[in-house]
C-alpha atoms as a PDB file:
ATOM      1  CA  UNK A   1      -3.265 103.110  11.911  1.00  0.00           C
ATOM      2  CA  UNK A   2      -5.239 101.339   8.805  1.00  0.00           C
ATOM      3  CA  UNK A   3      -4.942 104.872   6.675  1.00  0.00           C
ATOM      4  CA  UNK A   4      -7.414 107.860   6.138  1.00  0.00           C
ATOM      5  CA  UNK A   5      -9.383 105.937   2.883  1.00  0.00           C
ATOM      6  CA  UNK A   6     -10.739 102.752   1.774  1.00  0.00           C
ATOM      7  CA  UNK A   7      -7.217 102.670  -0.452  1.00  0.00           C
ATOM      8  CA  UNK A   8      -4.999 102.728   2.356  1.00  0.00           C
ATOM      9  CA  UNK A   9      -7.197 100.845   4.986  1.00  0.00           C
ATOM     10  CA  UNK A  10      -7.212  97.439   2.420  1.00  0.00           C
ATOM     11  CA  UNK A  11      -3.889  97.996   1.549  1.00  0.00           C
ATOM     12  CA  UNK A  12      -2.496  97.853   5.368  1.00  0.00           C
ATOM     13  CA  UNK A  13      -4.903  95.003   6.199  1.00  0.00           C
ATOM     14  CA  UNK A  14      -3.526  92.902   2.878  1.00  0.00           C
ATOM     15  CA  UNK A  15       0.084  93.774   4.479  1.00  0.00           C
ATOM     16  CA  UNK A  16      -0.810  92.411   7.379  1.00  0.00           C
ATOM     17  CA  UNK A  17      -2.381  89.126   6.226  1.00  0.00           C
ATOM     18  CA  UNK A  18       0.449  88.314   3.928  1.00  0.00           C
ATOM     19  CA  UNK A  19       3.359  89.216   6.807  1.00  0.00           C
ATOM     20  CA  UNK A  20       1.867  86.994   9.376  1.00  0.00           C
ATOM     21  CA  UNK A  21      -0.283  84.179   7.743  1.00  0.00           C
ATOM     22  CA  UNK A  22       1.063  80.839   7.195  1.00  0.00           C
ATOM     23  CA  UNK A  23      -0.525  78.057   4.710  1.00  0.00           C
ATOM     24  CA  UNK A  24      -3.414  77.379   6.324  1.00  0.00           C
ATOM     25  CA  UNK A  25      -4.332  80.083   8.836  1.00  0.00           C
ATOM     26  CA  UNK A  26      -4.687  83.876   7.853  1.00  0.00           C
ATOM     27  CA  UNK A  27      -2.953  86.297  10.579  1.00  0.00           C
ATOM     28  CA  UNK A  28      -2.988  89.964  11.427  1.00  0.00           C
ATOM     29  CA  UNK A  29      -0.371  91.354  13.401  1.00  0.00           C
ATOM     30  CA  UNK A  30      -1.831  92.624  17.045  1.00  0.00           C
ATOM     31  CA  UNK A  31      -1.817  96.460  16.444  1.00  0.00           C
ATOM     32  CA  UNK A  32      -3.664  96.142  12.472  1.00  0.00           C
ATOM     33  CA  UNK A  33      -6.398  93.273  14.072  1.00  0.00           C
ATOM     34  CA  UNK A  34      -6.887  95.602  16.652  1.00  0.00           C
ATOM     35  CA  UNK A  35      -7.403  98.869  14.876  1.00  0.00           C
ATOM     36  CA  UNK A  36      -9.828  96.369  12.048  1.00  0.00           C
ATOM     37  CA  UNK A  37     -11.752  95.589  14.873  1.00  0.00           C
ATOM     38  CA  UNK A  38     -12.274  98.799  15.841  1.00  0.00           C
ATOM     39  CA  UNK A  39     -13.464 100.410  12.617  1.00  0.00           C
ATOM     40  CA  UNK A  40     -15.391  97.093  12.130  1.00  0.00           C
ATOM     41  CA  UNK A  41     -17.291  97.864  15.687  1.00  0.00           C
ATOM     42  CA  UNK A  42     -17.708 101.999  13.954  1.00  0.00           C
ATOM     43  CA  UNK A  43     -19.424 101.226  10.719  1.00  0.00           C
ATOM     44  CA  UNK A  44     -21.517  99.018  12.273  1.00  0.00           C
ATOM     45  CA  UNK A  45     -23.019 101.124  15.090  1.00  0.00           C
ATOM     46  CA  UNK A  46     -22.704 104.686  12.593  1.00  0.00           C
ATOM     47  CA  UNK A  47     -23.467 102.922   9.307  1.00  0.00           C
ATOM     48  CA  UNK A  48     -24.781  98.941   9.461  1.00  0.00           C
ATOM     49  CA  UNK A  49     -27.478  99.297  12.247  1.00  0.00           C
ATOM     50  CA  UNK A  50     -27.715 103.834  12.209  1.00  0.00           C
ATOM     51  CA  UNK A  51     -31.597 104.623  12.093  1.00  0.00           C
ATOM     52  CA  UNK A  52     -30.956 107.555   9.595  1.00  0.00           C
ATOM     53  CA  UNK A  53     -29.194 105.120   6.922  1.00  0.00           C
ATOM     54  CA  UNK A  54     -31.706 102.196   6.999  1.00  0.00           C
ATOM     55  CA  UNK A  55     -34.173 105.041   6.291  1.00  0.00           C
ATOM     56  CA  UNK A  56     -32.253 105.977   3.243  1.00  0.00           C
ATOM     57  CA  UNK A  57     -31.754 102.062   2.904  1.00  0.00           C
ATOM     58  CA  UNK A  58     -35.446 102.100   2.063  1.00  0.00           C
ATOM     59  CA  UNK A  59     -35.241 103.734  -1.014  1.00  0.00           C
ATOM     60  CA  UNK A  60     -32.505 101.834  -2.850  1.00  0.00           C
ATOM     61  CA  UNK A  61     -34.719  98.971  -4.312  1.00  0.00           C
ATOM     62  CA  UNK A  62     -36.766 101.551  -6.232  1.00  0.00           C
ATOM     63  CA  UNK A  63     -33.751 103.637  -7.512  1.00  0.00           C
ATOM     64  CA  UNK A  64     -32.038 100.469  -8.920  1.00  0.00           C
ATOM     65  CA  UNK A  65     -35.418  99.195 -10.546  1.00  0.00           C
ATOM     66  CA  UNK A  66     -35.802 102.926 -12.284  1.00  0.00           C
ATOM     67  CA  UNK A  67     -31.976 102.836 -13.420  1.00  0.00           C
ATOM     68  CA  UNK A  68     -32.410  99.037 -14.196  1.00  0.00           C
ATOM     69  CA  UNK A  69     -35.545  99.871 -16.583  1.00  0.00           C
ATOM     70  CA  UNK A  70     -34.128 103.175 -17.908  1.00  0.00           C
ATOM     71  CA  UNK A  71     -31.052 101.436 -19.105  1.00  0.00           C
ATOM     72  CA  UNK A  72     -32.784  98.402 -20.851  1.00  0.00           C
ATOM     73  CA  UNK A  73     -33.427 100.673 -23.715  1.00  0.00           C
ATOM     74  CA  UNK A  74     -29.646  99.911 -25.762  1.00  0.00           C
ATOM     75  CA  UNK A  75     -29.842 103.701 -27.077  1.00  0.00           C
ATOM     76  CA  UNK A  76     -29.632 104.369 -23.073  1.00  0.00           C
ATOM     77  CA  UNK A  77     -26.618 102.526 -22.704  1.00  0.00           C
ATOM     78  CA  UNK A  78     -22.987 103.760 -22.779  1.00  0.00           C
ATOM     79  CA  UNK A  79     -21.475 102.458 -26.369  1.00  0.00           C
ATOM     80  CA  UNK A  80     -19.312 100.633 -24.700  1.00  0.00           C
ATOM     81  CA  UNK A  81     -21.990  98.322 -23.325  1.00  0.00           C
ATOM     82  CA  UNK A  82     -24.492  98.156 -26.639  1.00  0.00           C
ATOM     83  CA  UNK A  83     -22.265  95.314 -27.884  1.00  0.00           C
ATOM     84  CA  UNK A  84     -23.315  93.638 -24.740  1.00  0.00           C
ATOM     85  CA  UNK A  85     -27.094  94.297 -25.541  1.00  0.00           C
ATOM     86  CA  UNK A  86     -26.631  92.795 -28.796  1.00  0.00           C
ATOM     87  CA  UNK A  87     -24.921  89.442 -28.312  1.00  0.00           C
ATOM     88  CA  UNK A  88     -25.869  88.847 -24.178  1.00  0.00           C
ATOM     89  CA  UNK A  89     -29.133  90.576 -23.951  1.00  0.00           C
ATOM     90  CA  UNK A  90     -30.227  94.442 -23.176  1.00  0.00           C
ATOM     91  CA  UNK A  91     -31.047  92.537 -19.894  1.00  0.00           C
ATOM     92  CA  UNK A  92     -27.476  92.252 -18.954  1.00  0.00           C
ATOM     93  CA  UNK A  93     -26.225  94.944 -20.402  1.00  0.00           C
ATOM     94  CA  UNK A  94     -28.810  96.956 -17.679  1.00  0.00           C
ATOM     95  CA  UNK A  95     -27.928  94.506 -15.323  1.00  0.00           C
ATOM     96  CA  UNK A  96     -24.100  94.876 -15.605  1.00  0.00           C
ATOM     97  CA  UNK A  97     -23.879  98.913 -15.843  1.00  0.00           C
ATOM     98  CA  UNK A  98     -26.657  99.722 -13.111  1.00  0.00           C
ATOM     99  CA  UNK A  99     -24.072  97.156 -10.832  1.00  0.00           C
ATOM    100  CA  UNK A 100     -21.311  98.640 -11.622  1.00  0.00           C
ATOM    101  CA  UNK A 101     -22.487 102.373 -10.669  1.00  0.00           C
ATOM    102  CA  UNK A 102     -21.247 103.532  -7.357  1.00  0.00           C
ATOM    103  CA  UNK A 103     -23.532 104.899  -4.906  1.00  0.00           C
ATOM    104  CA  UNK A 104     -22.785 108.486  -5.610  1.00  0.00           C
ATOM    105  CA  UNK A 105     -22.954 107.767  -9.220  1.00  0.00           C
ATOM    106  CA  UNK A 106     -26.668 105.736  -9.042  1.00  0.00           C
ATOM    107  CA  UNK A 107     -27.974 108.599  -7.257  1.00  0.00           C
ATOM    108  CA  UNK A 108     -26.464 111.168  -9.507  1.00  0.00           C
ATOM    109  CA  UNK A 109     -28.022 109.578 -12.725  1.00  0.00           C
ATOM    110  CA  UNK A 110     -31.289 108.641 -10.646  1.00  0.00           C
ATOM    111  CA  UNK A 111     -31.299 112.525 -10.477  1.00  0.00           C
ATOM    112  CA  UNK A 112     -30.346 113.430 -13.476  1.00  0.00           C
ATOM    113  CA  UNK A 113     -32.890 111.174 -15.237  1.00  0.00           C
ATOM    114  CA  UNK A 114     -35.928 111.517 -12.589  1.00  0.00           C
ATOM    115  CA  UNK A 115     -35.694 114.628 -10.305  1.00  0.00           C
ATOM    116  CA  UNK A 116     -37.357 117.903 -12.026  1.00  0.00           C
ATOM    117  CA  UNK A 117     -34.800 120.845 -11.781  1.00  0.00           C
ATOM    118  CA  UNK A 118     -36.259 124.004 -10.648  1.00  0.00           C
ATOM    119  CA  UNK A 119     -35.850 126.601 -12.810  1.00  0.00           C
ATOM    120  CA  UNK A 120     -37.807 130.032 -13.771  1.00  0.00           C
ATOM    121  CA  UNK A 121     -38.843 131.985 -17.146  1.00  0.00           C
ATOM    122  CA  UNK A 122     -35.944 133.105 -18.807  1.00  0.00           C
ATOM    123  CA  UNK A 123     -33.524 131.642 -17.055  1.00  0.00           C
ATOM    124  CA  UNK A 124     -31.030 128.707 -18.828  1.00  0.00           C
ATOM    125  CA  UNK A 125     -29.675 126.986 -16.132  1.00  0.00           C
ATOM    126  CA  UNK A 126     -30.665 125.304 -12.563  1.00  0.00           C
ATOM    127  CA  UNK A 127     -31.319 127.184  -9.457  1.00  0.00           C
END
């Protein structure tokens, strides 16, 4: 009903708010409450509350600090952002990028930056 991605899902739940909310009270029609409800009740039992992702939860503080620090050095930065460094602070500049990094994205660079690749003699690339 709300769509097969995030796209779709917000886009059928803003439908719904603007075809049946008056000033002063937001409205879903019956069938797109409904069906929010439902993946609201999902992600919280699979995602919000799931043992196995508040054990991965565990490890984001330390990621962002290591991204956080990496990036305070301006020669780090995208160019794009060194501008930022130089009139707002490197701390924002950090601050700003590292929050605007999606999950995927954090963990790439995390990776990238932190996580030896194995490799062997003579070879040039990863495993």
């Amino acid at each position: 009903m709300l769509g097969a991605g995030k796209t779709p899902r917000i886009t059928a739940l803003i439908r719904s708010l603007v075809a049946n909310s008056t000033a002063g009270e937001l409205r879903m029609d019956p069938v797109t409450l409904e069906a929010y409800q439902a993946l609201g009740a999902f992600l919280h039992r699979s995602v919000y509350v799931n043992d196995r992702a508040k054990r991965e939860e565990r490890k984001v503080p330390q990621l962002i600090q290591s991204l956080y620090q990496y990036f305070l050095e301006p020669d780090h930065l995208p160019a794009y952002l060194r501008s930022i460094a130089e009139t707002e602070g490197r701390e924002r500049a950090a601050a700003d990028y590292v929050a605007g990094m999606t999950d995927p994205y954090a963990v790439a660079v995390f990776q990238e930056l932190y996580i030896p690749r194995f490799w062997s003699p003579g070879s040039t690339g990863g495993t």
